[in-house]
PDB file of N, CA and C in Angstrom:
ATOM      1  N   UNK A   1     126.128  62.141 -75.209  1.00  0.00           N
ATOM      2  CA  UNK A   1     125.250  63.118 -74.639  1.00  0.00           C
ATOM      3  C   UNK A   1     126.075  64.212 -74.001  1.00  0.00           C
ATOM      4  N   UNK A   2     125.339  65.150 -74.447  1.00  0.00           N
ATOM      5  CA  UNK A   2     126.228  66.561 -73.393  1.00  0.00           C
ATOM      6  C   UNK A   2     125.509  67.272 -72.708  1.00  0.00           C
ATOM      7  N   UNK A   3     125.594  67.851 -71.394  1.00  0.00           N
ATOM      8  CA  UNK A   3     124.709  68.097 -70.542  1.00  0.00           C
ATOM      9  C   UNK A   3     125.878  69.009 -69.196  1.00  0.00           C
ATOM     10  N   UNK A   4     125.114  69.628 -68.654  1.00  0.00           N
ATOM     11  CA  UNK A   4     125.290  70.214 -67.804  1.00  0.00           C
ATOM     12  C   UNK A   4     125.719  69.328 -66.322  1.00  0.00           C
ATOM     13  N   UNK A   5     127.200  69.107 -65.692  1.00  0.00           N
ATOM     14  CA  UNK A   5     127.608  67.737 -64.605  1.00  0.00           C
ATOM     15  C   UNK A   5     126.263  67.112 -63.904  1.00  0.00           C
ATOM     16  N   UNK A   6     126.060  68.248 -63.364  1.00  0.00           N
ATOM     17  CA  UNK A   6     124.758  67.554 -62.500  1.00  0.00           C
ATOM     18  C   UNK A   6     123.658  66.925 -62.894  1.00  0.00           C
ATOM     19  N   UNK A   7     123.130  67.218 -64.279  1.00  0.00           N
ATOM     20  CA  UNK A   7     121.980  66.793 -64.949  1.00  0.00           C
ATOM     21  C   UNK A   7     122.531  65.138 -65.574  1.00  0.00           C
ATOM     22  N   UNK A   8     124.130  65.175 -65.845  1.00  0.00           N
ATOM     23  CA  UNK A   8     124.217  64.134 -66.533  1.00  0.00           C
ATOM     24  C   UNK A   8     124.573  63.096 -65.536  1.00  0.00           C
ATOM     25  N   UNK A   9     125.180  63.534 -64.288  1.00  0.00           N
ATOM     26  CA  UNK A   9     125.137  61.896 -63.340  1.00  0.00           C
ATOM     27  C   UNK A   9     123.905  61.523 -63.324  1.00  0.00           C
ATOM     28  N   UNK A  10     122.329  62.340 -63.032  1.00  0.00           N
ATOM     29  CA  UNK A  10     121.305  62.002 -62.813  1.00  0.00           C
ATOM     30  C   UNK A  10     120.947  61.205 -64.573  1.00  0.00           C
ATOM     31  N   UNK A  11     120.865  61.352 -65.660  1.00  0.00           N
ATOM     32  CA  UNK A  11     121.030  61.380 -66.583  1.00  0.00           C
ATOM     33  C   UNK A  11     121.639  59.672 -66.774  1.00  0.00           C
ATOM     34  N   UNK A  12     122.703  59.766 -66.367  1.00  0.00           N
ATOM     35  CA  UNK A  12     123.465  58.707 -66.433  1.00  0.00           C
ATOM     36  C   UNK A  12     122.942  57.476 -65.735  1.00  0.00           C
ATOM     37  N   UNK A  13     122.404  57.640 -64.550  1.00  0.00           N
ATOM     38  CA  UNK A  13     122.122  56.724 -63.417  1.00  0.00           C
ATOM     39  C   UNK A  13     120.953  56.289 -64.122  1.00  0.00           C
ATOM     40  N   UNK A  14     119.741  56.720 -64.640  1.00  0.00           N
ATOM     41  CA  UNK A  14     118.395  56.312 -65.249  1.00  0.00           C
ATOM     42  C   UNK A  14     118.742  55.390 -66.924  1.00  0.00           C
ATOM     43  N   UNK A  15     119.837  55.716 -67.326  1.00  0.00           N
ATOM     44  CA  UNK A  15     120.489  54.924 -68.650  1.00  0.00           C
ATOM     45  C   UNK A  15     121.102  53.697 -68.115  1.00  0.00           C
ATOM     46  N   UNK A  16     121.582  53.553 -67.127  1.00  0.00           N
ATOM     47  CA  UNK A  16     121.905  52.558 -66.575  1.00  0.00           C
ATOM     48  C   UNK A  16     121.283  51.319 -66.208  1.00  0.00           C
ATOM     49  N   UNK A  17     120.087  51.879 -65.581  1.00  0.00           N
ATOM     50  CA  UNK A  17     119.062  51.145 -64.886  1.00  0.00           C
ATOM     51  C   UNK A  17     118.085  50.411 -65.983  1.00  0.00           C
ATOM     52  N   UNK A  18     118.261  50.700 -66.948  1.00  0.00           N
ATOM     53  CA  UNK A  18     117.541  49.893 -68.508  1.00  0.00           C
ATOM     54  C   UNK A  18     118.774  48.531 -68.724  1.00  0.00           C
ATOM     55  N   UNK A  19     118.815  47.579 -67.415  1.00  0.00           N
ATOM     56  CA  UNK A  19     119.982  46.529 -67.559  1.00  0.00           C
ATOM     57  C   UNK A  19     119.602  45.835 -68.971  1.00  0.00           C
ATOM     58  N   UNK A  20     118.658  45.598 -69.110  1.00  0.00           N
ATOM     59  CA  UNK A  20     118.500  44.879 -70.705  1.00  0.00           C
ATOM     60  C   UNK A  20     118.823  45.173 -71.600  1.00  0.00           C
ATOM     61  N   UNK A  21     119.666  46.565 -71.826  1.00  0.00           N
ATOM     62  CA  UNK A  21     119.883  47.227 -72.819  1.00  0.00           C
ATOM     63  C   UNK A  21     121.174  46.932 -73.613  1.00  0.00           C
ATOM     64  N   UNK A  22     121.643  46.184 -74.484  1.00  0.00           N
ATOM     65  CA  UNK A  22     122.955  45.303 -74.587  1.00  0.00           C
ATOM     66  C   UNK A  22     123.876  46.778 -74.858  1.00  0.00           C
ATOM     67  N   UNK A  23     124.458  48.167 -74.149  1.00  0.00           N
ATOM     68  CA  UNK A  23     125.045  48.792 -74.332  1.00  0.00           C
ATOM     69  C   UNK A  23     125.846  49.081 -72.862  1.00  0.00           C
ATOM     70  N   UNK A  24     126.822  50.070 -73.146  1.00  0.00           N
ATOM     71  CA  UNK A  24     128.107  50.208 -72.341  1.00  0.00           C
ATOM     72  C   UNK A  24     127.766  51.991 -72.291  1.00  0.00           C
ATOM     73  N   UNK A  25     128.285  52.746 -71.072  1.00  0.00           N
ATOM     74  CA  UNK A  25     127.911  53.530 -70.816  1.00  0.00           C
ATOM     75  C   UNK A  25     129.321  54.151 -70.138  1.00  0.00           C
ATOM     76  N   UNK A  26     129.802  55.349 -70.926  1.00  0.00           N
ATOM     77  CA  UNK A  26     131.312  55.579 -70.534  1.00  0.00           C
ATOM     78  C   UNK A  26     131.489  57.090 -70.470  1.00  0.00           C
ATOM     79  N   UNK A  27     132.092  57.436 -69.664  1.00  0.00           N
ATOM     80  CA  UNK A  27     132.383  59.041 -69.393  1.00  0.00           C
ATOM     81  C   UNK A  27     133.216  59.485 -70.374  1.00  0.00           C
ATOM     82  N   UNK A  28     133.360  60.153 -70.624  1.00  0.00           N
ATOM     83  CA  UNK A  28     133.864  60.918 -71.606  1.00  0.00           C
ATOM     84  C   UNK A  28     134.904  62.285 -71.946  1.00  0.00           C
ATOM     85  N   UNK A  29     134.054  62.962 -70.582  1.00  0.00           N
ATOM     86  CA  UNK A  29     134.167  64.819 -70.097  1.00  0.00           C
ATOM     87  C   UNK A  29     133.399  64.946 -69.160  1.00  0.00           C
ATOM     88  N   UNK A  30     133.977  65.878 -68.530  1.00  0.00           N
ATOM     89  CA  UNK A  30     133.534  66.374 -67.535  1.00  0.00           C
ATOM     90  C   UNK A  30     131.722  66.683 -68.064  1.00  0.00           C
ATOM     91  N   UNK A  31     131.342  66.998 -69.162  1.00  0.00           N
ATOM     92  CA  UNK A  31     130.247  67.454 -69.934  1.00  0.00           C
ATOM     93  C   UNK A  31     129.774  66.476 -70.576  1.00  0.00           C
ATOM     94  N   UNK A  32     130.171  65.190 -70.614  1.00  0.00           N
ATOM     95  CA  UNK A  32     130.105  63.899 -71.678  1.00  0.00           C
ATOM     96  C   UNK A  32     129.539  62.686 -71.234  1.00  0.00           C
ATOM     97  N   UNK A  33     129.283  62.050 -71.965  1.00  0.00           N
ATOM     98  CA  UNK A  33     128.565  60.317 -71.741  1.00  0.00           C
ATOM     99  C   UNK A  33     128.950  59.565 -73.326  1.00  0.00           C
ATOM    100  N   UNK A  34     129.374  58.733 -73.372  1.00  0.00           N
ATOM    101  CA  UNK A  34     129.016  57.923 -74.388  1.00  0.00           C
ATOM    102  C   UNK A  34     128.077  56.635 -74.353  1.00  0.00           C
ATOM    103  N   UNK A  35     127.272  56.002 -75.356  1.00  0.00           N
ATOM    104  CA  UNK A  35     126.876  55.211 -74.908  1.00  0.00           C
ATOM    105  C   UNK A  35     126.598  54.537 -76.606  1.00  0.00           C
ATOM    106  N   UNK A  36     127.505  53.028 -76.700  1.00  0.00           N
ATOM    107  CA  UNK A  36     127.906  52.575 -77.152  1.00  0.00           C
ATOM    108  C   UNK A  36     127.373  51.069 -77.084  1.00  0.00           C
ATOM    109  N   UNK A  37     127.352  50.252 -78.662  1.00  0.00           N
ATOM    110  CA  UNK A  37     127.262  48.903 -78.119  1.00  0.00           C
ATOM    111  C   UNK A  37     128.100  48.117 -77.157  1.00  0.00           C
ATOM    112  N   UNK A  38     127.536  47.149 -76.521  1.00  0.00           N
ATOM    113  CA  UNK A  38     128.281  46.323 -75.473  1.00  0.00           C
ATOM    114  C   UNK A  38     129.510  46.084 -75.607  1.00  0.00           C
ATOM    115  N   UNK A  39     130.074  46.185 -76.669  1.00  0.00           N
ATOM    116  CA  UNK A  39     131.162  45.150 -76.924  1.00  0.00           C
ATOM    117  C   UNK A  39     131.982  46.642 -78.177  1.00  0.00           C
ATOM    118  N   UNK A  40     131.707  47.763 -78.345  1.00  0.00           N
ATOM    119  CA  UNK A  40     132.350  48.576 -78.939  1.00  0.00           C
ATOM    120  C   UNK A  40     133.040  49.699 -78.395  1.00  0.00           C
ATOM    121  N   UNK A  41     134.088  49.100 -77.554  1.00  0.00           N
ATOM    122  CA  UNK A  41     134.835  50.001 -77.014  1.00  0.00           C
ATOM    123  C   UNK A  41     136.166  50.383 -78.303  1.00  0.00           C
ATOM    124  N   UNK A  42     137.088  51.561 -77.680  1.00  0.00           N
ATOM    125  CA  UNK A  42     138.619  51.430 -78.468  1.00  0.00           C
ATOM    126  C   UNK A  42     139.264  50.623 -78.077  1.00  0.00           C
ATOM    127  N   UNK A  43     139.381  49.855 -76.983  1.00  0.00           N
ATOM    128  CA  UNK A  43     140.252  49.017 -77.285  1.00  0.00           C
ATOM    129  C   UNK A  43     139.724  47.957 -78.284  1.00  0.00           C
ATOM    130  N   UNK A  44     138.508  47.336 -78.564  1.00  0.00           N
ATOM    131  CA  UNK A  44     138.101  46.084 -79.327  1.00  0.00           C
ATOM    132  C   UNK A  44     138.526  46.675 -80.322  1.00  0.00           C
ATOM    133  N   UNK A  45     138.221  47.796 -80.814  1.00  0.00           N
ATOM    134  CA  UNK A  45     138.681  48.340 -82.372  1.00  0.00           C
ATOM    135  C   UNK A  45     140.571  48.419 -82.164  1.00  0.00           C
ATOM    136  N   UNK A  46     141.404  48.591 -81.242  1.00  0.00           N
ATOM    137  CA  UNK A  46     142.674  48.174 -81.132  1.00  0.00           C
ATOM    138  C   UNK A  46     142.703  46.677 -81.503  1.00  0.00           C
ATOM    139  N   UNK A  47     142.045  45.862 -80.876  1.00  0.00           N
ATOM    140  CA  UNK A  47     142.182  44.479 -81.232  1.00  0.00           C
ATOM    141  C   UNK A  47     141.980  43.677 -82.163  1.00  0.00           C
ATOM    142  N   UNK A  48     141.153  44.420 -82.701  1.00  0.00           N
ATOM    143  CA  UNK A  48     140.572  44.440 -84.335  1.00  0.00           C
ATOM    144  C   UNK A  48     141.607  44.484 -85.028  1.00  0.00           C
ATOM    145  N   UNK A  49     142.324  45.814 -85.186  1.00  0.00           N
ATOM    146  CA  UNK A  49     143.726  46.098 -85.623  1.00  0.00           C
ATOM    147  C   UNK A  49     144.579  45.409 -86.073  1.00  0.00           C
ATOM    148  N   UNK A  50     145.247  44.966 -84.673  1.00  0.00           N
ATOM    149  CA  UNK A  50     145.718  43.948 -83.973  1.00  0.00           C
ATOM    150  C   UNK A  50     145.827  42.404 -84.578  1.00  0.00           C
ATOM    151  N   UNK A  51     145.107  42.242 -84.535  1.00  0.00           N
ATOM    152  CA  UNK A  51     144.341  40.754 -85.145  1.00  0.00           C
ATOM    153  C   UNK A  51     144.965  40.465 -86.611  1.00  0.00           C
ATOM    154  N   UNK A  52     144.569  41.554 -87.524  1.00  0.00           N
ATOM    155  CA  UNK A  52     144.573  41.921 -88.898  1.00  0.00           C
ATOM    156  C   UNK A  52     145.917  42.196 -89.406  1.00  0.00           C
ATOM    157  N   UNK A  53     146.044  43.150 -88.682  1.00  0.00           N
ATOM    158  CA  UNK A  53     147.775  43.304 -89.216  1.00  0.00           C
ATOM    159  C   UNK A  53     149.097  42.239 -88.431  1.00  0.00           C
ATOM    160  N   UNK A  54     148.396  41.397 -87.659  1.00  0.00           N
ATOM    161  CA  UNK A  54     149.374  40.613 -86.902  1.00  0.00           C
ATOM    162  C   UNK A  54     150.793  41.423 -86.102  1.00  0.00           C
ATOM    163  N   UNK A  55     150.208  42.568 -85.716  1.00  0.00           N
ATOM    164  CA  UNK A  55     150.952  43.108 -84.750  1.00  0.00           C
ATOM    165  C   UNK A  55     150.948  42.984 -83.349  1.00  0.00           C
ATOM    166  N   UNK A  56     151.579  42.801 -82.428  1.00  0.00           N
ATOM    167  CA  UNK A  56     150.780  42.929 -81.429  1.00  0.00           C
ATOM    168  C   UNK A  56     150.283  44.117 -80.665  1.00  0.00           C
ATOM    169  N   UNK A  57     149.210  44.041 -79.691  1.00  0.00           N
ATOM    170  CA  UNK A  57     148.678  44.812 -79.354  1.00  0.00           C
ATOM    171  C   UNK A  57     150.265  45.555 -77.772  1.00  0.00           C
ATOM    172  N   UNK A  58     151.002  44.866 -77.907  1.00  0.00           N
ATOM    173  CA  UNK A  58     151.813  45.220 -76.996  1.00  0.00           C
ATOM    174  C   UNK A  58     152.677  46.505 -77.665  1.00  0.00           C
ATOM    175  N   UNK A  59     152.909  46.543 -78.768  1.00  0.00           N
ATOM    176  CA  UNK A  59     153.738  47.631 -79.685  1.00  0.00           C
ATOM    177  C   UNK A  59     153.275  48.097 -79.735  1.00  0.00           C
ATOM    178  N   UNK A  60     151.462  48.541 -79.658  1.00  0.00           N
ATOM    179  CA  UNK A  60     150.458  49.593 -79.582  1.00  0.00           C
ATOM    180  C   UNK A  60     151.128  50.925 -78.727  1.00  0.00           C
ATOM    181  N   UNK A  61     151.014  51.856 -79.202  1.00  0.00           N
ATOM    182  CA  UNK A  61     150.728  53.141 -78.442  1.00  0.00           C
ATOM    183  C   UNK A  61     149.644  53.941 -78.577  1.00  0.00           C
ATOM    184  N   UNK A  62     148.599  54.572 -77.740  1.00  0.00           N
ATOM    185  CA  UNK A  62     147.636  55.187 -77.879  1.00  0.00           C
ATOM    186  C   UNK A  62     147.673  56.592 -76.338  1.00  0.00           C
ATOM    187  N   UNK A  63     146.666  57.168 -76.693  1.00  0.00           N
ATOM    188  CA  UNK A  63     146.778  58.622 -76.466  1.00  0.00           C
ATOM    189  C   UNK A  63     145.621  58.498 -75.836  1.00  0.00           C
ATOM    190  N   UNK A  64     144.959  59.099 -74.212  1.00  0.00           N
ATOM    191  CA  UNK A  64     143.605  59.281 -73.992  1.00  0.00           C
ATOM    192  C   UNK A  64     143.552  59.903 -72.528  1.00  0.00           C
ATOM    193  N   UNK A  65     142.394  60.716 -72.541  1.00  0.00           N
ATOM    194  CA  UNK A  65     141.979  61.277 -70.965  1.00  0.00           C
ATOM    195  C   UNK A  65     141.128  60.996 -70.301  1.00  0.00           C
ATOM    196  N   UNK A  66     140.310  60.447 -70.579  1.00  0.00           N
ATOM    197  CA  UNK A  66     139.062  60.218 -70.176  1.00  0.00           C
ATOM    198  C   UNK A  66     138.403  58.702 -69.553  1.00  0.00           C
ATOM    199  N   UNK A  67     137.627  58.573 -68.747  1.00  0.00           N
ATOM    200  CA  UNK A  67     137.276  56.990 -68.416  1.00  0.00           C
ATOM    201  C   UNK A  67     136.981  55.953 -70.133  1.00  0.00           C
ATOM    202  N   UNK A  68     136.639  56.298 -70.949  1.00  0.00           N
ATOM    203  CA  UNK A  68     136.686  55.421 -72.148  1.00  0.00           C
ATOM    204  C   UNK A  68     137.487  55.325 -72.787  1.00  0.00           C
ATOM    205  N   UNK A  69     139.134  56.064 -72.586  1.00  0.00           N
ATOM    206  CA  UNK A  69     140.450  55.698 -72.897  1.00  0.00           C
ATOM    207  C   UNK A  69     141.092  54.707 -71.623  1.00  0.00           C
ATOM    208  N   UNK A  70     140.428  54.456 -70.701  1.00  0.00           N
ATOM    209  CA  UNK A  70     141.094  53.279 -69.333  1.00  0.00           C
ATOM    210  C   UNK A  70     141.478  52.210 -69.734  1.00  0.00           C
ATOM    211  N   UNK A  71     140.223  51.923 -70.582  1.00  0.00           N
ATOM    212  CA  UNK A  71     140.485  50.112 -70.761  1.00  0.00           C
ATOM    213  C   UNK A  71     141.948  49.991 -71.837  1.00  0.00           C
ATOM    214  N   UNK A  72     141.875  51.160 -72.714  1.00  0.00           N
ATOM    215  CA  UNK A  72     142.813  50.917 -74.010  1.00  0.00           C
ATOM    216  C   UNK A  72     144.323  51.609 -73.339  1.00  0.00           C
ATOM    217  N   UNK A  73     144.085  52.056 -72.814  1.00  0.00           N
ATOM    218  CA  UNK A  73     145.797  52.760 -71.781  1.00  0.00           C
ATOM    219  C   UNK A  73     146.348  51.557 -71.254  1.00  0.00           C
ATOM    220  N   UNK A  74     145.210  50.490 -70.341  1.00  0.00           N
ATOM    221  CA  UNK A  74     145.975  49.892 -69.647  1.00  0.00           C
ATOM    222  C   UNK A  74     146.537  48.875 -70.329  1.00  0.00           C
ATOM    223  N   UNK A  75     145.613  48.026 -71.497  1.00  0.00           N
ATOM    224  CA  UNK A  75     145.426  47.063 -72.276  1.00  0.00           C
ATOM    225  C   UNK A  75     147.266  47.397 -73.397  1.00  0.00           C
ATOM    226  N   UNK A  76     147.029  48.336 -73.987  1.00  0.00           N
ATOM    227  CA  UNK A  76     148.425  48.290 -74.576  1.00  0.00           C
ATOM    228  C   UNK A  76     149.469  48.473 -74.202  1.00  0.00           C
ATOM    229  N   UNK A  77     150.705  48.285 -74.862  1.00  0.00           N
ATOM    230  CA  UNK A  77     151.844  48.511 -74.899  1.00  0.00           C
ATOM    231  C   UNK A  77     152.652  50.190 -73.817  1.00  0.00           C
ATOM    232  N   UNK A  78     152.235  50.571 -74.807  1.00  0.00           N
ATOM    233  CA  UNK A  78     152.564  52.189 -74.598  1.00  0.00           C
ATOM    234  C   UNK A  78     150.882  53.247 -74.269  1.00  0.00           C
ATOM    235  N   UNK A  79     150.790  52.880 -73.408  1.00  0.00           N
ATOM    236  CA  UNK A  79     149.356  53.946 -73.338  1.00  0.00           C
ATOM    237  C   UNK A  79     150.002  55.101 -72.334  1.00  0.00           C
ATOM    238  N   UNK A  80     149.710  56.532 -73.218  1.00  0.00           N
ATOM    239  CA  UNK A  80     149.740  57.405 -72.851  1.00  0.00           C
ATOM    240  C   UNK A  80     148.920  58.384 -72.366  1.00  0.00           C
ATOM    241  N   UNK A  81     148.936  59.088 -70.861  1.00  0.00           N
ATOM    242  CA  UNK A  81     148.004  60.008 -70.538  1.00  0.00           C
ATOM    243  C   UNK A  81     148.009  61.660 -70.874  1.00  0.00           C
ATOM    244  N   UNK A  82     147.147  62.294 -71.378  1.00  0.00           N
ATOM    245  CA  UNK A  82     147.170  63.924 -71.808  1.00  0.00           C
ATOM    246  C   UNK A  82     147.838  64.354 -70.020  1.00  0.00           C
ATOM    247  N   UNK A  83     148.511  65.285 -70.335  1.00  0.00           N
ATOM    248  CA  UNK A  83     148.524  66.308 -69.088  1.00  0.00           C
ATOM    249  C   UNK A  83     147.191  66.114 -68.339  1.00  0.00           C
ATOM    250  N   UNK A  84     145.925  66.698 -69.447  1.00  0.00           N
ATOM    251  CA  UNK A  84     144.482  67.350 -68.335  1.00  0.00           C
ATOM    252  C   UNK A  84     143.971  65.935 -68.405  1.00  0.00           C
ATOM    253  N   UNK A  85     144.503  64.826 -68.208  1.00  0.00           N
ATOM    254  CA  UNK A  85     143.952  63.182 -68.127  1.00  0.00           C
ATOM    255  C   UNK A  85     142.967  63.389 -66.256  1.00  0.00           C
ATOM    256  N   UNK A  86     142.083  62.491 -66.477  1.00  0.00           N
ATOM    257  CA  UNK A  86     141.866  62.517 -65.237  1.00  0.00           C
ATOM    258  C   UNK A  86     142.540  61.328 -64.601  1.00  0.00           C
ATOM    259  N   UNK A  87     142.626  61.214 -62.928  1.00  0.00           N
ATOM    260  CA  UNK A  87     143.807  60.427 -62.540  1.00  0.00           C
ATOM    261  C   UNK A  87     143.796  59.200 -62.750  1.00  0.00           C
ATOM    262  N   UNK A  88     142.633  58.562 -63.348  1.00  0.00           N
ATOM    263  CA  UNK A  88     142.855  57.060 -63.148  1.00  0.00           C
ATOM    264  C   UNK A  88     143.419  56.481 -64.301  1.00  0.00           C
ATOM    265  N   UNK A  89     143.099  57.428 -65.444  1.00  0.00           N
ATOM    266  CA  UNK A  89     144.040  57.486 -66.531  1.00  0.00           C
ATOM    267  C   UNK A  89     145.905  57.786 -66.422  1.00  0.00           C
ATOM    268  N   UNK A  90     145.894  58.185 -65.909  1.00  0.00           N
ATOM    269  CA  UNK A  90     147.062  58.915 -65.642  1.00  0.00           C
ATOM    270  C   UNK A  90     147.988  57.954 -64.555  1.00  0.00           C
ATOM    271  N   UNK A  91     147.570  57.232 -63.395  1.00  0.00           N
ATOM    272  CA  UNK A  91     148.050  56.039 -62.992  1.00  0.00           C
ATOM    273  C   UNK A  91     147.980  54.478 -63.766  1.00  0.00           C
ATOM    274  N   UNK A  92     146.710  54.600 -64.624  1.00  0.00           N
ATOM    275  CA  UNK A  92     147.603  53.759 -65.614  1.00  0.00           C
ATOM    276  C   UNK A  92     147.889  53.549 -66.534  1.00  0.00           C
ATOM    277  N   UNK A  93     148.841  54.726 -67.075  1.00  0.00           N
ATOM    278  CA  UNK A  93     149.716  55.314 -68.259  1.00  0.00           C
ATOM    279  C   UNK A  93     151.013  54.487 -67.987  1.00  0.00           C
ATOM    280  N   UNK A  94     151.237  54.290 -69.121  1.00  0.00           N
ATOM    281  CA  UNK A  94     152.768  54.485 -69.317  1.00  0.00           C
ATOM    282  C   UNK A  94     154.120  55.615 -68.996  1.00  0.00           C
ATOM    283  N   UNK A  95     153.366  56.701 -70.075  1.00  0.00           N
ATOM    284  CA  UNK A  95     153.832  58.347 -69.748  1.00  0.00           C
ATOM    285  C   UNK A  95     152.873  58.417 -69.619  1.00  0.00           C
ATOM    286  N   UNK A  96     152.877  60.463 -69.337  1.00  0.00           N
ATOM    287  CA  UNK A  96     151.845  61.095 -69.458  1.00  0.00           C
ATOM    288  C   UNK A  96     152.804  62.559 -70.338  1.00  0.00           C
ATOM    289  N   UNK A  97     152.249  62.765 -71.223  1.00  0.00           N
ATOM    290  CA  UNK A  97     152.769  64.141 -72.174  1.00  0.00           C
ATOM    291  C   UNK A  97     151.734  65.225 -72.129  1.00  0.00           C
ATOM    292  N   UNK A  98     152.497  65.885 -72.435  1.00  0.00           N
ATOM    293  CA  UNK A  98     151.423  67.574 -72.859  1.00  0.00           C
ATOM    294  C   UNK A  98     149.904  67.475 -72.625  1.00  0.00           C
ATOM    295  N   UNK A  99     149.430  68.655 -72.635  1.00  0.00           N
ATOM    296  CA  UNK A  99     147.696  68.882 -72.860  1.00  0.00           C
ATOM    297  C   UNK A  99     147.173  68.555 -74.239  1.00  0.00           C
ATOM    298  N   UNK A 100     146.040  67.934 -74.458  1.00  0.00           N
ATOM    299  CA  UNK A 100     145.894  67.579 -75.736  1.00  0.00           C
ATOM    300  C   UNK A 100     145.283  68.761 -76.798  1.00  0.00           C
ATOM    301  N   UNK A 101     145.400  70.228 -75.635  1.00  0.00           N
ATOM    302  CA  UNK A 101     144.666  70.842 -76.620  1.00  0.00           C
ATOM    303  C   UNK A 101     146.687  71.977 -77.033  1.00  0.00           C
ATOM    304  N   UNK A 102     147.659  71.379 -76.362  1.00  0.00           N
ATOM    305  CA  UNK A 102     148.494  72.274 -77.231  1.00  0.00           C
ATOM    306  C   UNK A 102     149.902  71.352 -77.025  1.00  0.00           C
ATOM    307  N   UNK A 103     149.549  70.212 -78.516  1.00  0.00           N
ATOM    308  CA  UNK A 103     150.379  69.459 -79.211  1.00  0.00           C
ATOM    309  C   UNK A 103     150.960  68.021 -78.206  1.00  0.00           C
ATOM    310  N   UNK A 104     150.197  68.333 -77.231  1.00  0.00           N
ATOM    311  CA  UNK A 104     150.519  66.812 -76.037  1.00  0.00           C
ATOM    312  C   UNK A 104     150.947  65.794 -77.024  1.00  0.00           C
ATOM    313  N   UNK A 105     150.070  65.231 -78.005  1.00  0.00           N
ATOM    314  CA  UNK A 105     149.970  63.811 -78.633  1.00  0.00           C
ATOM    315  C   UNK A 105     151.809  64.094 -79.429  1.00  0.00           C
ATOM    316  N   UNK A 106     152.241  65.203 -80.309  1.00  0.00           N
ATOM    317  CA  UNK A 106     152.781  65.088 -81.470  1.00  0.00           C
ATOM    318  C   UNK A 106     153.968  65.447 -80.236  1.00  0.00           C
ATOM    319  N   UNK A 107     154.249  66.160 -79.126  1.00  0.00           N
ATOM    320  CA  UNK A 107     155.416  65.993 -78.069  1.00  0.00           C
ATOM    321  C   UNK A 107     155.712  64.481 -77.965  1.00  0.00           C
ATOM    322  N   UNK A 108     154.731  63.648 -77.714  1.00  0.00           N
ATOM    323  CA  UNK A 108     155.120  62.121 -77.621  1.00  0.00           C
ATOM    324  C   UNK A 108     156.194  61.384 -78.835  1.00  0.00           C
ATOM    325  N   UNK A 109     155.520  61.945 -79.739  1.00  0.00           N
ATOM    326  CA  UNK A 109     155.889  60.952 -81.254  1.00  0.00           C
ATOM    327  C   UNK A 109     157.030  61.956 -81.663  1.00  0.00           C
ATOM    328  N   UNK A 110     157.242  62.886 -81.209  1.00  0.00           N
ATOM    329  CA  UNK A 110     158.641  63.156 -81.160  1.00  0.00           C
ATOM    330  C   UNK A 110     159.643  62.965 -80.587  1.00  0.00           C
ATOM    331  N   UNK A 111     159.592  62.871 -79.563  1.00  0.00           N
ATOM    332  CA  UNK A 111     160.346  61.954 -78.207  1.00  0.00           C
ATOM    333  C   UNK A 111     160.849  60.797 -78.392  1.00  0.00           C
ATOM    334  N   UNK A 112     159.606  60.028 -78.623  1.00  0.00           N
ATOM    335  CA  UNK A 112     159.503  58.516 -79.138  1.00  0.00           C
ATOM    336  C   UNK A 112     160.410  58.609 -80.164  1.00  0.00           C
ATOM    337  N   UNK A 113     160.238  59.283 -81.178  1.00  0.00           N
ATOM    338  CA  UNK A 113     161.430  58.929 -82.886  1.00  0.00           C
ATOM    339  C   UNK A 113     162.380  59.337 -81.900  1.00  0.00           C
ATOM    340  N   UNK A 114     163.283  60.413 -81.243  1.00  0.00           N
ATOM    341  CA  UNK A 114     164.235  60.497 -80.895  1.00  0.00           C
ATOM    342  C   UNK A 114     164.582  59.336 -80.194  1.00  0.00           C
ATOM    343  N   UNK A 115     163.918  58.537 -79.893  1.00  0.00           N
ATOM    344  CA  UNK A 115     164.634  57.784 -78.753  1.00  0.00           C
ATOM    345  C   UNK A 115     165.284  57.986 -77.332  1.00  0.00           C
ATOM    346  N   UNK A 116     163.843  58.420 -76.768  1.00  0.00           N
ATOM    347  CA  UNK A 116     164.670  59.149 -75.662  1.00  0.00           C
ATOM    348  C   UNK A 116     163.825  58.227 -74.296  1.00  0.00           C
ATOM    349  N   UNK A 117     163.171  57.244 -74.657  1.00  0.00           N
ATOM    350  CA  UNK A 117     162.813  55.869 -73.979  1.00  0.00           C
ATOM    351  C   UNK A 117     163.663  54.932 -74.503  1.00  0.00           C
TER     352      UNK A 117
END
């Protein structure tokens, strides 16, 4: 959902209150909501992954700013925060690289091949 801040906390709080509803309800943007089955976050689809290719989820690196990148930042290996991350992302990052709107993600994976961790 996208909405104007104020309309969507109010917005948000009434989606909530439907507890029977087997879904998960996650910020997104400052402008954003997601709202998702119970159990379909990114990290489960990391674990999914995971599972399949018999990697572990600890060699994972992933990229995110937002409260529905939290669970998958903290959960892997290498979770990285954008520059414009909001802070709770950003305390629990690994790094934190560039803005994601000018090349944040591909500064990482260059770094990273160099070997400069």
């Amino acid at each position: 959902f996208s909405c104007p801040p104020k309309q969507l906390a109010s917005l948000q709080k009434k989606l909530e209150s439907f507890t029977s509803l087997p879904v998960t309800i996650s910020r997104s943007g400052s402008y954003y909501f997601e709202i998702n089955g119970q159990d379909v976050t990114k990290l489960a689809a990391l674990q999914r992954i995971s599972e399949y290719s018999k990697i572990p989820i600890a060699d994972f690196m992933c990229f995110g700013d937002y409260g529905n990148d939290l669970d998958m930042i903290k959960e892997v290996g290498y979770g990285v925060a954008m520059e414009n991350a909001i802070d709770s992302v950003k305390k629990a990052a690994w790094k934190v690289t560039g803005n994601n709107n000018h090349d944040g993600v591909a500064e990482m994976i260059q770094r990273v091949l160099k070997k400069e961790f």
